[in-house]
Protein backbone atom coordinates (compact mmCIF):
# COMPACT_ATOMS: atom_id res chain seq x y z
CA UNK A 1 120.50 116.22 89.23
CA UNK A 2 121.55 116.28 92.61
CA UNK A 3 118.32 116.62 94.29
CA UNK A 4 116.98 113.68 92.25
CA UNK A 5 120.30 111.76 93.16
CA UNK A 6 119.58 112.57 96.77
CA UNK A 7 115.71 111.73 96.43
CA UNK A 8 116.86 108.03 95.28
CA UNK A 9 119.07 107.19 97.64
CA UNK A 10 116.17 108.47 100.33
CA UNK A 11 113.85 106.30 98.56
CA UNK A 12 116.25 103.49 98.59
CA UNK A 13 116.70 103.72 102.50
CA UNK A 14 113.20 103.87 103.09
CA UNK A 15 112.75 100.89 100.89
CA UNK A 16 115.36 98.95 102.83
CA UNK A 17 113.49 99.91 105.99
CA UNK A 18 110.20 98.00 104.31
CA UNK A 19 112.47 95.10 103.70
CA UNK A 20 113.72 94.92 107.71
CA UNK A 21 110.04 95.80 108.96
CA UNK A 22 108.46 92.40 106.94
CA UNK A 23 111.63 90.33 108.25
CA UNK A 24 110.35 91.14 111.81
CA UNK A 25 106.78 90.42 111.53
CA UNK A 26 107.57 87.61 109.45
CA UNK A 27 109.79 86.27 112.34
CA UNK A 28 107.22 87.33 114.76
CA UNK A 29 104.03 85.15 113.15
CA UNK A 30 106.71 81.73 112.87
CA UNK A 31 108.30 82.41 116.52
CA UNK A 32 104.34 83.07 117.85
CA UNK A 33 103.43 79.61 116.06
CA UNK A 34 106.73 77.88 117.56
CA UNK A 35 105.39 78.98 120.57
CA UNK A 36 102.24 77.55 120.41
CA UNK A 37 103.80 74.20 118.52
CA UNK A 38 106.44 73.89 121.50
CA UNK A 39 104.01 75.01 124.85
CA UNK A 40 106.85 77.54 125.49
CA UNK A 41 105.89 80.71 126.96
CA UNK A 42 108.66 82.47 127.38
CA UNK A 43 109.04 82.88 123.69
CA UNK A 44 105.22 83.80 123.50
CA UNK A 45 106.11 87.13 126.04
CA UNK A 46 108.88 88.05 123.95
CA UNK A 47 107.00 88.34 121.02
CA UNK A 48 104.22 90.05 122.59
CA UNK A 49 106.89 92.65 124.46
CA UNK A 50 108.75 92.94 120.63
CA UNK A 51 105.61 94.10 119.14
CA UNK A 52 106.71 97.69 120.14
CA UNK A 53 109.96 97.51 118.03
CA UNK A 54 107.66 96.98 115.02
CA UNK A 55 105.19 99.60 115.50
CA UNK A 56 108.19 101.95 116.24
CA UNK A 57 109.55 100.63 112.74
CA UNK A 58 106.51 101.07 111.08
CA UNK A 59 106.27 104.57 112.25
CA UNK A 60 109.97 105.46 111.49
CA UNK A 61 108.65 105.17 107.97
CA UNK A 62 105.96 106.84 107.87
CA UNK A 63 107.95 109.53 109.11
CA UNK A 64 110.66 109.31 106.39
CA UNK A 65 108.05 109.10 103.99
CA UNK A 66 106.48 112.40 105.28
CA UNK A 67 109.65 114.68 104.93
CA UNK A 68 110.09 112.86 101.06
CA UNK A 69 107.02 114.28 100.11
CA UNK A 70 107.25 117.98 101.79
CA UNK A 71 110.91 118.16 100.32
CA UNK A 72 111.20 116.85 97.39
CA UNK A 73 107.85 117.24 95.49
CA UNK A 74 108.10 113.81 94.25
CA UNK A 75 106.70 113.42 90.33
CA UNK A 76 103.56 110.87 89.88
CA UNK A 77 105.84 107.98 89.85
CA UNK A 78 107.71 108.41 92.39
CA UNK A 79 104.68 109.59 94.59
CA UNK A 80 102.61 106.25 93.84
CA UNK A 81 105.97 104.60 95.11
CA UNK A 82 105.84 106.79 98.23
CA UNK A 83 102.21 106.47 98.94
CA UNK A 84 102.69 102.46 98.18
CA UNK A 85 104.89 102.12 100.95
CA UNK A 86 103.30 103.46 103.43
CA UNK A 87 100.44 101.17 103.10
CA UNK A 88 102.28 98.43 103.01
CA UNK A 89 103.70 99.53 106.16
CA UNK A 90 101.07 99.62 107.74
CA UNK A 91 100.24 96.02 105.88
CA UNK A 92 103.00 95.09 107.94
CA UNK A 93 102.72 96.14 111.33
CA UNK A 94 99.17 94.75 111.00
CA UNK A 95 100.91 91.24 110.09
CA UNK A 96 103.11 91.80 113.53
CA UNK A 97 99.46 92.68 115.64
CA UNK A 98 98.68 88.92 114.34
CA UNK A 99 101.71 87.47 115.91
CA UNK A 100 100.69 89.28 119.04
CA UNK A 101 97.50 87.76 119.14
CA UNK A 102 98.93 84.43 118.33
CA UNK A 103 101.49 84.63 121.54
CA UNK A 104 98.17 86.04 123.74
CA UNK A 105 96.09 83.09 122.69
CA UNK A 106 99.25 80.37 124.07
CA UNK A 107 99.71 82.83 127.19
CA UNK A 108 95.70 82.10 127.86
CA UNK A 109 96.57 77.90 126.72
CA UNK A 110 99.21 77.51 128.96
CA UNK A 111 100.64 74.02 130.10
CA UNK A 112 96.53 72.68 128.80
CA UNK A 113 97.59 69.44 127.07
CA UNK A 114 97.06 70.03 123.59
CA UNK A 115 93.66 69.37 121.58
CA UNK A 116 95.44 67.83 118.60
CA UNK A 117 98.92 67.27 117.26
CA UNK A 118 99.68 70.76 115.51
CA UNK A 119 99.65 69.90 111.57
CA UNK A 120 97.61 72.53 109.41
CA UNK A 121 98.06 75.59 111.66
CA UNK A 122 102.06 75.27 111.16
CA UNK A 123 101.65 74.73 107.62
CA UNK A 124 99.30 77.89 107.45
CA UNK A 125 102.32 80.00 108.69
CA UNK A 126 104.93 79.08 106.61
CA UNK A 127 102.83 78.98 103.91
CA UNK A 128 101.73 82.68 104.69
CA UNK A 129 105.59 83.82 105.16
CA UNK A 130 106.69 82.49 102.36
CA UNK A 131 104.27 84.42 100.35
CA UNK A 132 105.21 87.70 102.66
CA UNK A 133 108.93 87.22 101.62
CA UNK A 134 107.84 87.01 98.01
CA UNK A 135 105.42 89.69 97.84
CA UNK A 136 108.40 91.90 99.21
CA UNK A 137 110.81 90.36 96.41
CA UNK A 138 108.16 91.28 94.34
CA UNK A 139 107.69 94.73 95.39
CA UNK A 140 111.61 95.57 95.32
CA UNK A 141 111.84 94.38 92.02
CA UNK A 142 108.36 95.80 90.01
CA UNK A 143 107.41 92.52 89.41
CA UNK A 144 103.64 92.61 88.89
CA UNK A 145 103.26 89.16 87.21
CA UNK A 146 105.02 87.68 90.41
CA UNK A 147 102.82 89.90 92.30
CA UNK A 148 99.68 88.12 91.19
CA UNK A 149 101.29 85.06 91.49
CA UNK A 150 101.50 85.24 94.71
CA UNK A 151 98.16 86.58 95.48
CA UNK A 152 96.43 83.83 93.77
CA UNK A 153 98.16 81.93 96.28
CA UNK A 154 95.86 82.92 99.17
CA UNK A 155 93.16 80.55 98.04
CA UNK A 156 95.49 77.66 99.40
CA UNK A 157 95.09 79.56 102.84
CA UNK A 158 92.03 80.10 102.96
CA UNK A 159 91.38 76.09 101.88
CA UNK A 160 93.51 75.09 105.09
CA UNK A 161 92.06 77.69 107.59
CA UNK A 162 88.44 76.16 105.78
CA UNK A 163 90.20 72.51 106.68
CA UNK A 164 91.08 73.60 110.28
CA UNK A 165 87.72 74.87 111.52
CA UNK A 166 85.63 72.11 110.24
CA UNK A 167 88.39 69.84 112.25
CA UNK A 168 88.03 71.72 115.44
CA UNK A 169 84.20 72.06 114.80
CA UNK A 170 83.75 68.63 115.16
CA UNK A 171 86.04 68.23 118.05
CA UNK A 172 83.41 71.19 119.68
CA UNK A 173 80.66 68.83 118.71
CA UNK A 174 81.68 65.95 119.84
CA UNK A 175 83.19 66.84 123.21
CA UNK A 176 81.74 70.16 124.64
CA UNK A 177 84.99 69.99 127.19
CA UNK A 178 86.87 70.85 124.14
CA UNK A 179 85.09 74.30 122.94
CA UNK A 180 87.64 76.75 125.21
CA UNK A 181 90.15 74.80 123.64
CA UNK A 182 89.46 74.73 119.95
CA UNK A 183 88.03 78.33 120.07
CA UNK A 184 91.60 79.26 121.17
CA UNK A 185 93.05 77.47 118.10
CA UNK A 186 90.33 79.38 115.78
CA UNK A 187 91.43 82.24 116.79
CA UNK A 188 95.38 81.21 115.81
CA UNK A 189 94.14 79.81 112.64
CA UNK A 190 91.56 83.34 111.72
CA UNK A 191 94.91 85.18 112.69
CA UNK A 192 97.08 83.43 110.29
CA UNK A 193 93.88 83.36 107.38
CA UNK A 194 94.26 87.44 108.20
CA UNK A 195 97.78 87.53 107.95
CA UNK A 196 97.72 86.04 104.52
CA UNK A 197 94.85 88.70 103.00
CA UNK A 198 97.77 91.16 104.08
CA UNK A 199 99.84 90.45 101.40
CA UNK A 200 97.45 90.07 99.01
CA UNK A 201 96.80 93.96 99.58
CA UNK A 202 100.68 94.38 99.58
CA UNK A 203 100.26 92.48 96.39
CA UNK A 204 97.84 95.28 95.18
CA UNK A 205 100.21 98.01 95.86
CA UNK A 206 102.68 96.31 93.84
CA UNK A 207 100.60 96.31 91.12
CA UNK A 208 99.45 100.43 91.73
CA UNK A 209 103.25 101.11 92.26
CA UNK A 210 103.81 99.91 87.93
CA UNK A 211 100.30 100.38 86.88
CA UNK A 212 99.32 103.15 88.35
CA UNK A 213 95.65 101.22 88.75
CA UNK A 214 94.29 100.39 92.01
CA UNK A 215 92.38 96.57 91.54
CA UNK A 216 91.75 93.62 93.75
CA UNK A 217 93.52 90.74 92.92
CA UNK A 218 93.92 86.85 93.54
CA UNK A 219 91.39 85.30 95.81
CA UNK A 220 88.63 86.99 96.32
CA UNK A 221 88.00 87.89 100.23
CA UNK A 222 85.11 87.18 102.64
């Protein structure tokens, strides 16, 4: 009984440190987009020089994760939990790589005067975080209707990142002088339209965690 007591609490922990790691790269994605929204660089460097504090995160997990399975010969249950969280670690840390991209693409824009006022790319973001933070609640509490809930939800990504390149394509079209600077906001946009697939596969391994089935679910992906 004690070794099971101990293997919960461990669990617990590591589940905590899941929690903390999709607070950062949430908070890295809406300060990259702040960035962007407010021209303000110094906030774009400190994203891109925090992006080590996640992978080390994401890696302090894994590790955890590791010495769980060699000591403790987890049962089935408990190993789909295990094996569950490291992918969505890794979900993670991939979510943080997008907010590093983000805060390289307004290093490269600068003080350029901006294309268009910043609407649907903003939107996109929170959007995207809110359905991180609820994929998380979701995973915490082994809720798998909630789960794909949330991953049907991608579809209203996808429809604004749709939205936001025919809007830039035009711009392209109509002004060649604006292709460097709509390509740049593509990118942004295809980073945030990435970001959001991520927790649909966190979704997934929600859903493996209770079911014990691996599916796709929600939107499907292109």
């Amino acid at each position: 009984m004690e070794i099971r007591a101990d293997f919960h609490k461990r669990l617990h922990n590591i589940k905590d440190d899941v929690l903390v790691l999709g607070s950062m790269s949430g908070k890295a994605i809406l300060n990259s987009i702040d960035a962007l929204r407010n021209r303000n660089l110094e906030l774009a460097k400190q994203v891109i020089e925090g992006d080590h504090i996640i992978n080390q995160k994401r890696f302090e997990i894994e590790e955890k994760c590791i010495q769980l399975i060699a000591t403790q010969q987890p049962m089935a249950s408990d190993l789909r939990m295990i094996v569950s969280v490291l992918n969505i670690g890794t979900e993670l840390e991939r979510i943080g790589d997008y907010a590093l991209g983000i805060s390289r693409v307004v290093i490269m824009i600068g003080d350029e005067p901006p294309l268009k006022p910043l609407i649907d790319i903003p939107r996109m973001a929170e959007k995207t975080i809110d359905m991180l933070r609820r994929s998380l609640d979701a995973f915490i509490n082994q809720d798998v209707e909630g789960a794909r809930e949330i991953s049907a939800e991608d579809d209203s990504v996808d429809n604004l990142y749709d939205q936001i390149y025919r809007e830039l394509l035009t711009f392209m079209i109509e002004d060649p002088k604006t292709i460097t600077r709509a390509t740049r906001l593509m990118w942004v946009a295809h980073n945030l339209e990435r970001a959001a697939d991520r927790v649909t596969n966190i979704c997934e391994r929600v859903v493996f965690v209770i079911t014990g089935k691996m599916e796709e679910i929600g939107a499907s992906k292109y």
